[in-house]
Protein backbone atom coordinates (compact mmCIF):
# COMPACT_ATOMS: atom_id res chain seq x y z
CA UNK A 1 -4.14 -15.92 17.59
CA UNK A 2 -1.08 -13.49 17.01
CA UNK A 3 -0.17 -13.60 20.79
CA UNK A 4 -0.06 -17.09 21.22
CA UNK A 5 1.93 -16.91 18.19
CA UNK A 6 4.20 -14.38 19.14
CA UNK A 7 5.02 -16.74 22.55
CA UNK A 8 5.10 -19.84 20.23
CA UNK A 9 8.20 -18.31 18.45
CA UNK A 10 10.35 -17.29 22.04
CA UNK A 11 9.66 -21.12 22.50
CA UNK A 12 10.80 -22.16 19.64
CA UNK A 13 13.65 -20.37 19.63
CA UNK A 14 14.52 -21.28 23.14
CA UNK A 15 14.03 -24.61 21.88
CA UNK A 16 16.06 -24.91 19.33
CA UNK A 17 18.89 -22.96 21.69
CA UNK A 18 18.69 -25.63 24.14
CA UNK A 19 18.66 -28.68 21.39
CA UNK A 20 21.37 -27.57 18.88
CA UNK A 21 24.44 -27.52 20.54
CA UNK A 22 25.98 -25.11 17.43
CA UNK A 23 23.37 -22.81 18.92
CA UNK A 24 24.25 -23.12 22.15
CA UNK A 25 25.37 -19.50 23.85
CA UNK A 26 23.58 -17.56 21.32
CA UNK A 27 21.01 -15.03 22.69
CA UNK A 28 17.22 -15.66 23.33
CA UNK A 29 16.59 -11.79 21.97
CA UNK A 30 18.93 -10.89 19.84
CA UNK A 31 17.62 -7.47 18.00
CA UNK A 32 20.55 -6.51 15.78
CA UNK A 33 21.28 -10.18 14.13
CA UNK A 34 19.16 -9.48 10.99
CA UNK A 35 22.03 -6.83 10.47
CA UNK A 36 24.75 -9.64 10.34
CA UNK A 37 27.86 -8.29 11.88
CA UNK A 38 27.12 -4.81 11.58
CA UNK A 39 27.16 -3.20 15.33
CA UNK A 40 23.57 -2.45 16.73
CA UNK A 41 22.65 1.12 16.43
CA UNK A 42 18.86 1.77 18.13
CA UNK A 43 18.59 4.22 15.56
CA UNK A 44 18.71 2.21 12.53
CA UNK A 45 17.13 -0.31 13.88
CA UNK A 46 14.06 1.91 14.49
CA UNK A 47 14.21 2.97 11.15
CA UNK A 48 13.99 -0.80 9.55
CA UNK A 49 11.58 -1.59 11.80
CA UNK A 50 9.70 1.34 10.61
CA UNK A 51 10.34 0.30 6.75
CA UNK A 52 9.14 -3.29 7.73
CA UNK A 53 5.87 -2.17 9.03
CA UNK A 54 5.22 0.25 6.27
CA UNK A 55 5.91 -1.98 3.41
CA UNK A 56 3.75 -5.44 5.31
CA UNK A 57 0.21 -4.25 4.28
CA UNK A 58 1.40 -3.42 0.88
CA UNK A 59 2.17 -7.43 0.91
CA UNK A 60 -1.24 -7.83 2.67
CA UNK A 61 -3.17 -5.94 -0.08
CA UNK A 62 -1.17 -8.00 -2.42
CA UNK A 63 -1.32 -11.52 -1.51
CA UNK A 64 -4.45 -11.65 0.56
CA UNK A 65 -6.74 -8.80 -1.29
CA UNK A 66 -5.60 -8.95 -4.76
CA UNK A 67 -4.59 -13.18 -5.14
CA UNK A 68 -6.89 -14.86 -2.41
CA UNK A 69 -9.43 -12.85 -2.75
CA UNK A 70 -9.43 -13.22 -6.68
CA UNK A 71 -9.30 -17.04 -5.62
CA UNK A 72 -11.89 -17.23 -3.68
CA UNK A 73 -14.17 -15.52 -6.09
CA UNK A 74 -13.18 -17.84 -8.97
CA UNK A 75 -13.26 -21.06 -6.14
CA UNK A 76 -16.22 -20.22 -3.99
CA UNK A 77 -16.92 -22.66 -0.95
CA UNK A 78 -19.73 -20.37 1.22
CA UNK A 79 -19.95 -20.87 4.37
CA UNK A 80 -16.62 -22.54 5.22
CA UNK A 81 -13.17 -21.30 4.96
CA UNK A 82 -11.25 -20.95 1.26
CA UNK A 83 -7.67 -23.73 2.33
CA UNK A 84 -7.36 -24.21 -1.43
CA UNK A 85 -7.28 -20.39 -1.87
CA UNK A 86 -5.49 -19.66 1.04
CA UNK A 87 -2.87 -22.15 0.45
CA UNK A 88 -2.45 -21.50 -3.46
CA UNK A 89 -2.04 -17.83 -2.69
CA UNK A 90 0.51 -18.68 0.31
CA UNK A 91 2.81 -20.75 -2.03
CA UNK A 92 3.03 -17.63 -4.55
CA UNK A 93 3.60 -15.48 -1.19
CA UNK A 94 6.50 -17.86 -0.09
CA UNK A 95 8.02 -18.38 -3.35
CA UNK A 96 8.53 -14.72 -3.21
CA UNK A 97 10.51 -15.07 -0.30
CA UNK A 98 13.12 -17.62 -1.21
CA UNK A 99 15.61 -14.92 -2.46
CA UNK A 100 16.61 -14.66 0.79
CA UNK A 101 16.65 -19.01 0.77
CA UNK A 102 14.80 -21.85 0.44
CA UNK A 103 13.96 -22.52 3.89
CA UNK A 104 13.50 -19.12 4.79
CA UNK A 105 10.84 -19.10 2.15
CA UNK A 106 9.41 -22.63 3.77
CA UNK A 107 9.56 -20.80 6.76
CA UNK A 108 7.22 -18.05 5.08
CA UNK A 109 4.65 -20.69 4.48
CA UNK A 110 3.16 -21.07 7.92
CA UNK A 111 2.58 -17.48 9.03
CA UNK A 112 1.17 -17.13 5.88
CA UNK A 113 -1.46 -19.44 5.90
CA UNK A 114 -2.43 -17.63 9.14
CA UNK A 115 -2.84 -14.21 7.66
CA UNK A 116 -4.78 -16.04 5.02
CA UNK A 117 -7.10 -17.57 7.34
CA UNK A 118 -7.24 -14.53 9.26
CA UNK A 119 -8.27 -12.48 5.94
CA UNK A 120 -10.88 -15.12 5.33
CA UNK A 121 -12.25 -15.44 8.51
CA UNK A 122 -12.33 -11.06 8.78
CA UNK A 123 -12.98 -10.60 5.31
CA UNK A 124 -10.58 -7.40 6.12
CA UNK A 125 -6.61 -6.87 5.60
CA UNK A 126 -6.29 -4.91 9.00
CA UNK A 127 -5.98 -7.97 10.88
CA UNK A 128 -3.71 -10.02 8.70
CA UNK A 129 -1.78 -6.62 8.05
CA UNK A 130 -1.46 -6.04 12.05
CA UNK A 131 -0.37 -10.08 12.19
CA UNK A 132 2.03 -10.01 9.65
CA UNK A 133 3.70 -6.97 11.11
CA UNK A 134 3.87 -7.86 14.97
CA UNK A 135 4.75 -11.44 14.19
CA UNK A 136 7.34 -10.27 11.66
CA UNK A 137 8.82 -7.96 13.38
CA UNK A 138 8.96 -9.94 16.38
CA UNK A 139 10.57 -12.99 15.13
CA UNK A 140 13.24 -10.52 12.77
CA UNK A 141 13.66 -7.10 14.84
CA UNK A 142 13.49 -8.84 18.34
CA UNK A 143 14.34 -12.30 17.85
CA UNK A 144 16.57 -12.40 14.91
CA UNK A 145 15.34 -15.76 14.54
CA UNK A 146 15.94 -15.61 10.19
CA UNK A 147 19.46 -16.94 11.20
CA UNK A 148 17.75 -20.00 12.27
CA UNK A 149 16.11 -20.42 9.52
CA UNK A 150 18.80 -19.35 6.66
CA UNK A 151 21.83 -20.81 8.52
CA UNK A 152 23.65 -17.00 8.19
């Protein structure tokens, strides 16, 4: 599900290119705009990328491992998958988010209820952990799509 996902966002963001005339010009890849106006430099970039996908399963183990799957033991429904778990435990996991803004932390929401179904469906964090960082990393390293989202 990650690679449809990860063509889902290029189409979205193409989308929104095409449909907001503000937007209009901007680049379809645009690596260094999660820097702001900073100039791009391949090496620093490497190095947040790097940061990014060290620090995602720690947020993995967190959210999925230690809050869903403490929900899911508490709110048991065998045989089918845990949505009240997964989406309690993906409202704490956005709310986390909205320092960087409210909509970025809306935006938070829907990834995260696929890591969450992806933990419950696996019953392990190295899927969700590998999701989280290729999507991630995608739509901020690649796509610098967060100034979508947050309006900066």
């Amino acid at each position: 599900v990650t690679l449809p996902a990860l063509a889902a966002l290029v189409a979205l963001k193409w989308a929104f290119l095409r449909a907001v005339p503000a937007l209009q010009g901007l680049p379809l890849f645009a690596p260094g705009a999660i820097f702001g106006e900073e100039p791009f430099r391949a090496g620093f970039w490497a190095m947040a990328v790097a940061l990014y996908a060290a620090l995602v399963p720690l947020q993995e183990l967190y959210y999925r491992a230690g809050l869903q799957g403490s929900l899911q033991q508490m709110m048991p429904t065998p045989g089918r998958t845990n949505w009240k778990a997964i989406l309690i435990a993906n409202l704490v996991f956005a709310s986390v988010h909205s320092w960087i803004g409210v909509r970025f932390a809306a935006a938070a929401l829907l990834p995260g209820l696929l890591w969450g179904w992806l933990y419950d469906r696996q019953r392990s964090l190295a899927g969700a952990a590998l999701s989280h960082v290729l999507l991630g990393a995608h739509a901020l390293f690649v796509l610098g799509m967060q100034s979508l989202v947050t309006g900066r």
